[in-house]
Protein backbone atom coordinates (compact mmCIF):
# COMPACT_ATOMS: atom_id res chain seq x y z
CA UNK A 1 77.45 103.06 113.27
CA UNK A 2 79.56 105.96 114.51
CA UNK A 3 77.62 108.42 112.19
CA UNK A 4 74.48 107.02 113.13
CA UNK A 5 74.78 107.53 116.80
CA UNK A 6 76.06 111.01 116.31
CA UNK A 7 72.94 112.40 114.18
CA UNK A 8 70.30 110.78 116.29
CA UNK A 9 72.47 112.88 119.65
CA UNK A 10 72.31 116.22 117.47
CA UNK A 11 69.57 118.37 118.82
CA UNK A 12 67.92 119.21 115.68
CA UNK A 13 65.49 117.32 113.33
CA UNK A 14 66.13 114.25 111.45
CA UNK A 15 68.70 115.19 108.85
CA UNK A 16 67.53 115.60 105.10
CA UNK A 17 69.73 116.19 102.12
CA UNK A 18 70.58 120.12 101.74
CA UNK A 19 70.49 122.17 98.75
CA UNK A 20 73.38 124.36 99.90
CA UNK A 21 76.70 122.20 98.30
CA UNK A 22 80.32 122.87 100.03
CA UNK A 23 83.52 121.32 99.79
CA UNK A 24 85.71 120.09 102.39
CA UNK A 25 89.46 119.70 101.34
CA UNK A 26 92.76 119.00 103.02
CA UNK A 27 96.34 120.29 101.81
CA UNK A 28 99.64 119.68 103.60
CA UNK A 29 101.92 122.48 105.29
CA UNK A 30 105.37 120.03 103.84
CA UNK A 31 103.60 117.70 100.82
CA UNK A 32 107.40 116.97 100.27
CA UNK A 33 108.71 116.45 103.90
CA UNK A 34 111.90 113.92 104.21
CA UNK A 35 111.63 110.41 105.71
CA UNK A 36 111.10 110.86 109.83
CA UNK A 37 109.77 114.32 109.32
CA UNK A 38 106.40 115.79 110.73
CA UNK A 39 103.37 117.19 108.07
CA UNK A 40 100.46 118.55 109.39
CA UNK A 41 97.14 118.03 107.65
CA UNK A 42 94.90 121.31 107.90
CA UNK A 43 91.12 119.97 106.40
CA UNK A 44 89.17 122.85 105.23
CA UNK A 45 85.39 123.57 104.69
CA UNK A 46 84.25 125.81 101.97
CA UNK A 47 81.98 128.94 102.56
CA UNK A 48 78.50 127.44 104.08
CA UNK A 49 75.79 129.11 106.35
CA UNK A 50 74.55 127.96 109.89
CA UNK A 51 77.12 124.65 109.97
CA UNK A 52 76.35 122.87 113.77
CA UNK A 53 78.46 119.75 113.19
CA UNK A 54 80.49 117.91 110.94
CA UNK A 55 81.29 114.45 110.68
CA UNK A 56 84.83 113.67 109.39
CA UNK A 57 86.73 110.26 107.94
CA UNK A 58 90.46 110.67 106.46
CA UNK A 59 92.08 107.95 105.56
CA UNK A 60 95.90 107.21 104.82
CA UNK A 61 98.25 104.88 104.03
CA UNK A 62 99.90 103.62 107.52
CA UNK A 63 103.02 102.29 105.77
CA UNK A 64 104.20 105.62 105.02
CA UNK A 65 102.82 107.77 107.59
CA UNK A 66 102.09 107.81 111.16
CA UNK A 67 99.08 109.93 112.55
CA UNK A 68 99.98 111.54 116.47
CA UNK A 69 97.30 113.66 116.87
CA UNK A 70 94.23 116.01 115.36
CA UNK A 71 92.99 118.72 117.13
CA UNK A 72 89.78 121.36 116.56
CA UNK A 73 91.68 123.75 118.20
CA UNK A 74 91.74 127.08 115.78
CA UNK A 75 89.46 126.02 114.12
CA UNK A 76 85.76 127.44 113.06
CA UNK A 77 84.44 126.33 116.10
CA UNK A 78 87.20 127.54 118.78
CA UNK A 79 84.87 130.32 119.19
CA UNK A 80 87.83 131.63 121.53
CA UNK A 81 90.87 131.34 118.86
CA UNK A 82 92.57 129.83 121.86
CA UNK A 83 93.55 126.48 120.56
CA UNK A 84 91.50 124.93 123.37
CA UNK A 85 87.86 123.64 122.12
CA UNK A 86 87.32 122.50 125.88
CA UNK A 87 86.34 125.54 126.60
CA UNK A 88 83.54 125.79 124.25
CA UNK A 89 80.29 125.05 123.82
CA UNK A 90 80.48 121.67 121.92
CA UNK A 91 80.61 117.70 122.22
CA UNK A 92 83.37 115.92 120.16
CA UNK A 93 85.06 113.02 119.27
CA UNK A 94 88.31 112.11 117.70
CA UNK A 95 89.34 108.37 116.81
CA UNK A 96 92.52 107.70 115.48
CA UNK A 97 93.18 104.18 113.87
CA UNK A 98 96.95 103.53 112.81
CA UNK A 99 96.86 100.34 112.24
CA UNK A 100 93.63 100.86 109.58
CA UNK A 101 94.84 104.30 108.05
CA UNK A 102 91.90 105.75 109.22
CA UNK A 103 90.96 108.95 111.22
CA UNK A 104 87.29 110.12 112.41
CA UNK A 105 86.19 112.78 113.72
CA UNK A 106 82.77 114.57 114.88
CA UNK A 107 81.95 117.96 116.74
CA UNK A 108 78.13 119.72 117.31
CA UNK A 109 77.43 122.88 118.84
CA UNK A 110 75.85 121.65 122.23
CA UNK A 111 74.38 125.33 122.67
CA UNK A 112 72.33 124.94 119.22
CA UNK A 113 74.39 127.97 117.92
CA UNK A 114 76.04 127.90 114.50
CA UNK A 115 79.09 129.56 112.55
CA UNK A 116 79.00 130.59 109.00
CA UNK A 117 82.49 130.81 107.46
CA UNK A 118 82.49 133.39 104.67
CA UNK A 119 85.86 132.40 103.24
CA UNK A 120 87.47 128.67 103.22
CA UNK A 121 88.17 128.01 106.89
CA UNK A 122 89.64 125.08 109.12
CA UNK A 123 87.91 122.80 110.64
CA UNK A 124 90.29 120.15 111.69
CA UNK A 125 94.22 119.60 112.26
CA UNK A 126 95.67 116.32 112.21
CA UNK A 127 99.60 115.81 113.09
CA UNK A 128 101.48 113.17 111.17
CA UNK A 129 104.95 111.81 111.03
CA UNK A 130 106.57 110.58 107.98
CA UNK A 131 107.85 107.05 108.31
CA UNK A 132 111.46 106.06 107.88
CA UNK A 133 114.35 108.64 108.79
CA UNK A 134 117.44 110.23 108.34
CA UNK A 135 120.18 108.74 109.97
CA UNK A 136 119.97 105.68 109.57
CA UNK A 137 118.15 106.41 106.36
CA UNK A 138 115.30 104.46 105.95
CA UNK A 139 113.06 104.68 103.26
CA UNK A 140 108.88 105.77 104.63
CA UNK A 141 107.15 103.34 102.78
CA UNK A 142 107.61 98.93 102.21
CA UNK A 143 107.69 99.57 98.76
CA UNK A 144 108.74 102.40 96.21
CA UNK A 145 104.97 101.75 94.59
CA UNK A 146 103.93 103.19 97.67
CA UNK A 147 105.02 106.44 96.93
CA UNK A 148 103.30 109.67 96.10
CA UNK A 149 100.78 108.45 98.49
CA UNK A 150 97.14 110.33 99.09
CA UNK A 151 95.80 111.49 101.91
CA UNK A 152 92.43 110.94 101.48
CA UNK A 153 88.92 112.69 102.82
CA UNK A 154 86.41 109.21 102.90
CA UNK A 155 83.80 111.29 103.55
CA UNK A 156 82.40 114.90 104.71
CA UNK A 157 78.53 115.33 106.36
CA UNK A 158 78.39 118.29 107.50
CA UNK A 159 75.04 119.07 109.64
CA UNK A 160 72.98 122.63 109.30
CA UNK A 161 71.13 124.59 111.98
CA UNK A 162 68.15 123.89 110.38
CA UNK A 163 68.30 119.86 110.66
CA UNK A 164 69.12 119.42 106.94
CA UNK A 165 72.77 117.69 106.03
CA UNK A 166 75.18 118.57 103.35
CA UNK A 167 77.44 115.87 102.29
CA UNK A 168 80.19 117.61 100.71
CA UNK A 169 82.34 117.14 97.90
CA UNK A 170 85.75 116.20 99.05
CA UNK A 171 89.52 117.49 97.97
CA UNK A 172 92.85 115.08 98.26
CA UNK A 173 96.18 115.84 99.36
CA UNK A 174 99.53 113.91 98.30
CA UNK A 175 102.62 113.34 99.71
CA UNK A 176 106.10 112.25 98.49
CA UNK A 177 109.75 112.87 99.18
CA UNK A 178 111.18 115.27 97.38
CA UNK A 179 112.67 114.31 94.33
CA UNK A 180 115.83 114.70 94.96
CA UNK A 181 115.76 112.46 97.87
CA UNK A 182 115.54 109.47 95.44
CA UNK A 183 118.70 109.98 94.03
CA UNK A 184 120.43 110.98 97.59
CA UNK A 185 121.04 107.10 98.61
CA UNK A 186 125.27 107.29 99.15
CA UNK A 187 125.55 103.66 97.70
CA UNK A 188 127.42 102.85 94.73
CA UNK A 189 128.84 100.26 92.91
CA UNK A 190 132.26 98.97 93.58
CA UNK A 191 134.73 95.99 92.38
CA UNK A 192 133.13 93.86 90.11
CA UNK A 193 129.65 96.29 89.87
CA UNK A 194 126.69 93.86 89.28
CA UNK A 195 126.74 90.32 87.61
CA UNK A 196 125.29 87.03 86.90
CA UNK A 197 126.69 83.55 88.55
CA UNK A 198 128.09 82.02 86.80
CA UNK A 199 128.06 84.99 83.66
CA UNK A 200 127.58 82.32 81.04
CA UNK A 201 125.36 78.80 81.58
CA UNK A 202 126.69 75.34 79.68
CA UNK A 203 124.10 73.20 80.46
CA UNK A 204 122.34 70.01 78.91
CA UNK A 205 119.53 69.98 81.50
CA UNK A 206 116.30 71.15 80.58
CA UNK A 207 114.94 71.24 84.15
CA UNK A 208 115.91 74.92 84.60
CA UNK A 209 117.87 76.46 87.16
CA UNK A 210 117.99 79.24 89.68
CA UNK A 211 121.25 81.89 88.96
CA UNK A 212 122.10 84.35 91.63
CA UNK A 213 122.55 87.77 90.61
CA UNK A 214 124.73 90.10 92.62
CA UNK A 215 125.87 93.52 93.14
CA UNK A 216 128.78 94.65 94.57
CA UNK A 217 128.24 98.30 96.97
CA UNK A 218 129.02 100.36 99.43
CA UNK A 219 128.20 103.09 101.89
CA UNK A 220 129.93 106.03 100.65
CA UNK A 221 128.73 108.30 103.58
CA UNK A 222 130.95 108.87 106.45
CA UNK A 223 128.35 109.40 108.76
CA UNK A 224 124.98 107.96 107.79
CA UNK A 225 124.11 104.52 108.06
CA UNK A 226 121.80 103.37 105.43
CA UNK A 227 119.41 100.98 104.35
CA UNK A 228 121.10 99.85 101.04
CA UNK A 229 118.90 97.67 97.92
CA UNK A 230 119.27 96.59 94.59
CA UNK A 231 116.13 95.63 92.33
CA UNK A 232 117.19 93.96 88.75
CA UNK A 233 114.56 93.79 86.12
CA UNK A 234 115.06 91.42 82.69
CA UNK A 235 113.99 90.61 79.47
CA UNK A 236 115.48 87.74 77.04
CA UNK A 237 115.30 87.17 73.42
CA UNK A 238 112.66 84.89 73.84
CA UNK A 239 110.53 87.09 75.62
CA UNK A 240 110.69 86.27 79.11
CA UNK A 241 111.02 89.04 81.51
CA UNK A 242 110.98 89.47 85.23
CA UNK A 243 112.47 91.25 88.24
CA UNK A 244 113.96 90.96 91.88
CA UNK A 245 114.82 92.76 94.81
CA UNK A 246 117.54 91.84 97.53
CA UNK A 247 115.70 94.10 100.10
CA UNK A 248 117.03 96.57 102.62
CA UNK A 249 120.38 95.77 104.11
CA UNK A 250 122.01 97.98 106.78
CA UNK A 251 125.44 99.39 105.98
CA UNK A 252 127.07 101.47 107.98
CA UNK A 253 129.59 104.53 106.97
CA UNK A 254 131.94 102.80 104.35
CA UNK A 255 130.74 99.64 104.90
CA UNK A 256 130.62 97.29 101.68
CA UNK A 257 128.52 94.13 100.84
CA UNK A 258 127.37 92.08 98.32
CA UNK A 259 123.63 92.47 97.63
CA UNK A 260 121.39 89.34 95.82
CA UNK A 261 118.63 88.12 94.44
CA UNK A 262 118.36 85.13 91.61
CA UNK A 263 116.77 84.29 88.74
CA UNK A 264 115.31 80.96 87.36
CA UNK A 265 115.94 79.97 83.95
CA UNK A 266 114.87 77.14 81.92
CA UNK A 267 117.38 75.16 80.07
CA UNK A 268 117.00 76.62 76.85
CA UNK A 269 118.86 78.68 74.58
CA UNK A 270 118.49 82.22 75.69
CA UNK A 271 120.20 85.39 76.01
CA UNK A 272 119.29 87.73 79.14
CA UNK A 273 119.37 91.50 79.40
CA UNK A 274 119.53 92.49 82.93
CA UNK A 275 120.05 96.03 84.54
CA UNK A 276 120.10 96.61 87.94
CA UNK A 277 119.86 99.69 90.26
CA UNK A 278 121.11 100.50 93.77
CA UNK A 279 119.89 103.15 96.28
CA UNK A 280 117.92 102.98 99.16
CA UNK A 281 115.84 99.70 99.58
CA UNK A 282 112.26 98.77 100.41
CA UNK A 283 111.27 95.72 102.22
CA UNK A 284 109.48 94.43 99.08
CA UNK A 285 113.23 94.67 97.31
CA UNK A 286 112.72 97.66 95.21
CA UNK A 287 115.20 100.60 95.47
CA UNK A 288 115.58 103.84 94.98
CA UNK A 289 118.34 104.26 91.92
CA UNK A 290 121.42 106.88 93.40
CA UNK A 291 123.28 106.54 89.88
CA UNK A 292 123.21 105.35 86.30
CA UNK A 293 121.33 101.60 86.14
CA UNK A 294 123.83 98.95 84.97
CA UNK A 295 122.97 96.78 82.38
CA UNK A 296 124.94 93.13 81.73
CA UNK A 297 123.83 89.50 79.96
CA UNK A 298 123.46 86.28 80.89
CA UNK A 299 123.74 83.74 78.63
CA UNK A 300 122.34 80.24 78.25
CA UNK A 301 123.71 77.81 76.08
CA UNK A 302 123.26 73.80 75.21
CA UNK A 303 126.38 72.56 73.62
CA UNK A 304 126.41 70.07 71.08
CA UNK A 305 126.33 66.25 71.50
């Protein structure tokens, strides 16, 4: 609807597809920024003649970032270079929707003038900040899945002088934490490391039951508090597998604390392989893994009548 409005305002003919093709892409000044950091998103148009507007949608994932602002100042149609657009002959509009990862955008030369960008060029900024942060550290995202993430161009229309519109082919940008961030969590294993209990099941039920799983960590920084997780994934001999997360839990510097999840098991003969991880956790209960993964059984036994 917001498209529509804008080409039937443009002071030109009724838009036609163009032969002329362009491409409208969008790259990152910090693709690997840490948690709480800013990025800014520069989206630029490929060489085209006689552009009068463009009509912009981005789209990104609002779990892991957090848009402030976009601006068309500096770019191709800040005739002045000043950073100020209000100063130049043009109507626009800039939405921004957090909530919806979404950002759109429009801008038309209101003096029926044009610019023709002989070399890639910018035609929008758009501030973000990267979820989470530093101290405490928080990981940017709700779950580790969630991460690369794209920042996506949903679509590029870009109107000529001559009434005819170009929808342009469209380049992505991704972001992730460097890699060395998901090793960084200061949370290790301590005491008894990770377990099952009770470590071995005697049981003649065969209604199942639910065994907790703990690990045993703490907060090795003395000056970062951090949001601490363990996930545990298994597999047992007779081919049941599955996984669990305790979620994030706040330690502060040298704090300990015994992290959990469970694990239902039917009353039958089995042997369990679990490993677990600890690092930084995500609300969904996977983690980040800050050392070597640490692998024990459980075992399930029915003794004899």
């Amino acid at each position: 609807m917001l498209l529509t409005t804008f080409l039937l305002a443009l002071p030109f003919a009724p838009a036609v597809l163009a032969s002329p093709s362009a491409n409208v892409s969008v790259s990152l000044d910090n693709p690997a920024q840490l948690p709480g950091g800013p990025i800014i998103a520069t989206l630029n148009v490929s060489p085209i003649s006689d552009l009068q507007a463009y009509d912009l949608q981005l789209q990104f994932n609002p779990d892991v970032l957090t848009v402030q602002s976009a601006s068309f100042g500096h770019t191709i149609f800040d005739l002045n270079d000043n950073g100020i657009i209000s100063d130049d002959p043009v109507v626009q509009s800039i939405d921004l929707f957090q909530a919806g990862g979404f950002v759109h955008v429009f801008i038309f030369r209101s003096d029926g003038g044009s610019v023709s960008p002989v070399a890639p060029s910018p035609v929008l900024f758009v501030n973000f900040m990267v979820n989470g942060g530093a101290n405490p550290a928080v990981p940017p995202a709700q779950s580790i899945t969630e991460l690369p993430t794209t920042i996506h161009i949903f679509s590029a229309q870009l109107s000529l002088a001559d009434g005819s519109l170009v929808v342009a082919s469209t380049t992505d940008a991704t972001y992730s934490p460097p890699p060395s961030w998901f090793t960084s969590a200061p949370i290790a294993l301590r005491t008894f490391f990770c377990k099952s209990s009770p470590t071995t099941l005697n049981t003649n039920s065969h209604h199942g039951f639910t065994i907790p799983l703990l690990c045993s960590v703490v907060n090795m920084s003395n000056s970062i508090t951090v949001a601490a997780g363990a996930h545990w994934t298994w597999t047992s001999l007779s081919g049941i597998t599955g996984s669990g997360g305790s979620g994030p839990v706040m330690l502060a510097p040298g704090q300990t604390a015994i992290l959990t999840t469970s694990i239902n098991v039917p009353g039958t003969i089995d042997i369990y392989t679990i490993t677990a991880i600890v690092g930084y956790g995500f609300a969904d209960g996977t983690a980040t893994s800050s050392g070597a993964p640490f692998t024990y059984q459980l075992q399930i036994n029915i003794p004899a009548k």
